[in-house]
Protein backbone atom coordinates (compact mmCIF):
# COMPACT_ATOMS: atom_id res chain seq x y z
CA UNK A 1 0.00 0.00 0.00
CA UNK A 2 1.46 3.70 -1.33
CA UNK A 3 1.73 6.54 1.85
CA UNK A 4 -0.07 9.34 2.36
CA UNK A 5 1.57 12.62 1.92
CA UNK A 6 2.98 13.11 5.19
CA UNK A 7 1.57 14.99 8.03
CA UNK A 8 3.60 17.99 8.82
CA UNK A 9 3.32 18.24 12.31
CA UNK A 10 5.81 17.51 14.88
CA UNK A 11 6.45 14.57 17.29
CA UNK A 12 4.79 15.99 20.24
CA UNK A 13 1.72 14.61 22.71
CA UNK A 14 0.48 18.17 21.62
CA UNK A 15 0.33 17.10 17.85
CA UNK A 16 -0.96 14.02 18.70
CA UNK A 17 -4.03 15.11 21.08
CA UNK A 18 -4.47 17.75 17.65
CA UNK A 19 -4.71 14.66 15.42
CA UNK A 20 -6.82 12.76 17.83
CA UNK A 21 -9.43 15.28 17.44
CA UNK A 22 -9.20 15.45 14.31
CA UNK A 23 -10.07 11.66 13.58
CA UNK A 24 -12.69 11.91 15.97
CA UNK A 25 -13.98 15.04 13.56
CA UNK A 26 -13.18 13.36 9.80
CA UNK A 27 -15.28 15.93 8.33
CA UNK A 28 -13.35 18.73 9.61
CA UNK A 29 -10.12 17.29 9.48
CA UNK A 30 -7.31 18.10 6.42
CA UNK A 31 -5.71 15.00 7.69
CA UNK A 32 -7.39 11.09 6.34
CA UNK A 33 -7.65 8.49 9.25
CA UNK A 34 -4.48 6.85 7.13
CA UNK A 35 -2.18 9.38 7.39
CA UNK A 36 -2.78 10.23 11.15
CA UNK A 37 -2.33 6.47 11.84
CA UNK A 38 0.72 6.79 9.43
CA UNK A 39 1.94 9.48 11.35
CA UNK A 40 1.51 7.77 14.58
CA UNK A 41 3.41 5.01 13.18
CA UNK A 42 6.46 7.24 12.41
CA UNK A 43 6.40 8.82 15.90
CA UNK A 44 6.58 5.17 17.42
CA UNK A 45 9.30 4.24 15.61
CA UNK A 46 11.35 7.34 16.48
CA UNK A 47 11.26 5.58 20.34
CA UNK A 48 11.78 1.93 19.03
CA UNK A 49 15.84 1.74 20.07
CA UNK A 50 15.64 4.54 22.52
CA UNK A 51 14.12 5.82 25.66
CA UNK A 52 12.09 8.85 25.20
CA UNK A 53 10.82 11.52 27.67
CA UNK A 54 8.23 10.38 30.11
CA UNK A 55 5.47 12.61 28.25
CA UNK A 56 6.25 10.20 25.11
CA UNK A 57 6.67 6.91 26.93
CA UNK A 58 3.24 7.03 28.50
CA UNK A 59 1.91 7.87 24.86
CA UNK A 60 3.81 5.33 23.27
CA UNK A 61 1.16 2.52 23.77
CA UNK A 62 -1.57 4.89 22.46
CA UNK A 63 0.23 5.55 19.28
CA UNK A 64 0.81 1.87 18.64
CA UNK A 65 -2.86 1.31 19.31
CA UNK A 66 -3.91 4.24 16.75
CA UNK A 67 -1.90 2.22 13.99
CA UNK A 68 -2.48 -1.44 14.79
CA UNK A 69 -6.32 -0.77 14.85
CA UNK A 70 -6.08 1.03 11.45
CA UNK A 71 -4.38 -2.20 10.11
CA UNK A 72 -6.40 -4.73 11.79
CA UNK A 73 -9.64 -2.53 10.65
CA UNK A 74 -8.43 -2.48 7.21
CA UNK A 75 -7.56 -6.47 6.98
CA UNK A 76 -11.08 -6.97 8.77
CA UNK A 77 -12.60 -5.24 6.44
CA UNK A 78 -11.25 -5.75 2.72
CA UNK A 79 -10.43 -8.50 0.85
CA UNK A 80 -6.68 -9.19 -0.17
CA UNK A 81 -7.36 -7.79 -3.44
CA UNK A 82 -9.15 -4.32 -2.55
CA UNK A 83 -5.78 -3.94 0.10
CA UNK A 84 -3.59 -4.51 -2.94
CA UNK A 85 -5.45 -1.69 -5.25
CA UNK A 86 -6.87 0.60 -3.13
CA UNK A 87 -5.67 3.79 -1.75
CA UNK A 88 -7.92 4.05 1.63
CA UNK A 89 -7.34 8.27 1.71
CA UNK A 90 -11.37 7.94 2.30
CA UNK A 91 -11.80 5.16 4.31
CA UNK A 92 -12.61 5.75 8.44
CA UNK A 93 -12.33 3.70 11.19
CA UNK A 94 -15.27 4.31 13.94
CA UNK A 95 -14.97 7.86 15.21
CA UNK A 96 -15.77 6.63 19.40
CA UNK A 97 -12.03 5.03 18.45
CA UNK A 98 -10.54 8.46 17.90
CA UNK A 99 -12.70 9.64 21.39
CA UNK A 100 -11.34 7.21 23.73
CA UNK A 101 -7.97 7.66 22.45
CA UNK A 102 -8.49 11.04 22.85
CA UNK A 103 -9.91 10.32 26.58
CA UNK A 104 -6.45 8.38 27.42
CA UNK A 105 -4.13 10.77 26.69
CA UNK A 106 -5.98 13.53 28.24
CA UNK A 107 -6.02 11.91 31.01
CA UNK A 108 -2.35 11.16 30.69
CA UNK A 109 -1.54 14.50 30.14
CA UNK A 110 -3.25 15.83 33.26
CA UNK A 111 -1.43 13.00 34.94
CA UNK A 112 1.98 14.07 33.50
CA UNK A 113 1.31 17.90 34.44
CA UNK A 114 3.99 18.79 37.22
CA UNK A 115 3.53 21.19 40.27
CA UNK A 116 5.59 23.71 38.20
CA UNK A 117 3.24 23.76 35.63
C-alpha cells in the first residue's frame, strides 16, 4: 500500500491530542484516518531503540494502538485484493475510536502535568 503525503506536524503529545481530534472530527479534518495512523506510526518508531521523555513513553502505547487498529480494521474489512489496489485516503475507522484515544491521553496529560506547571 502507497503513503499518504505526510503529516507535517511535529512529534509531540500536543500534535498528537491535535490529530486525535481530528479523527474523531473526519469531516473537519485536512488530515485522512491513514495518514494520522501513518503518522503515529512514524512517531513510534522514532522511540523503538531509545528511551524517550516520560510525556512520550506514556503515549507510546496509544500511538501503537492508533496504527495497529487502522491495520487490523483495514484487513477486517477488505479483501486481499481491494488492500492490494486501493488507496484508503477515504476510508474511516469508527470515530468513538478516535474519542477514547483522545480520553487516554488527556487523562495522561493531566497526569503528567507537574507542580511547576
Amino acid at each position: 500500500m502507497k503513503l499518504s503525503h505526510p503529516i507535517p506536524l511535529p512529534f509531540t503529545p500536543d500534535s498528537f491530542v491535535r490529530l486525535l481530534q481530528y479523527g474523531a472530527h473526519p469531516c473537519e479534518s485536512p488530515y485522512s484516518h491513514k495518514q494520522i495512523a501513518e503518522w503515529c506510526d512514524t512517531f513510534w518508531c522514532q522511540y523503538l531503540e531509545v528511551d524517550g521523555p516520560p510525556e512520550i513513553d506514556v503515549i507510546l502505547p496509544i500511538l501503537t494502538d492508533v496504527e495497529t487498529q487502522w491495520d487490523l480494521y483495514l484487513a477486517n474489512t477488505f479483501t486481499l485484493e481491494e488492500l492490494r489496489s486501493k488507496s484508503f485516503e477515504n476510508e474511516l475507522m469508527p470515530v468513538e475510536w478516535f474519542n477514547d484515544w483522545l480520553s487516554q491521553a488527556l487523562k495522561l496529560r493531566v497526569q503528567n502535568v507537574g507542580p511547576d506547571a
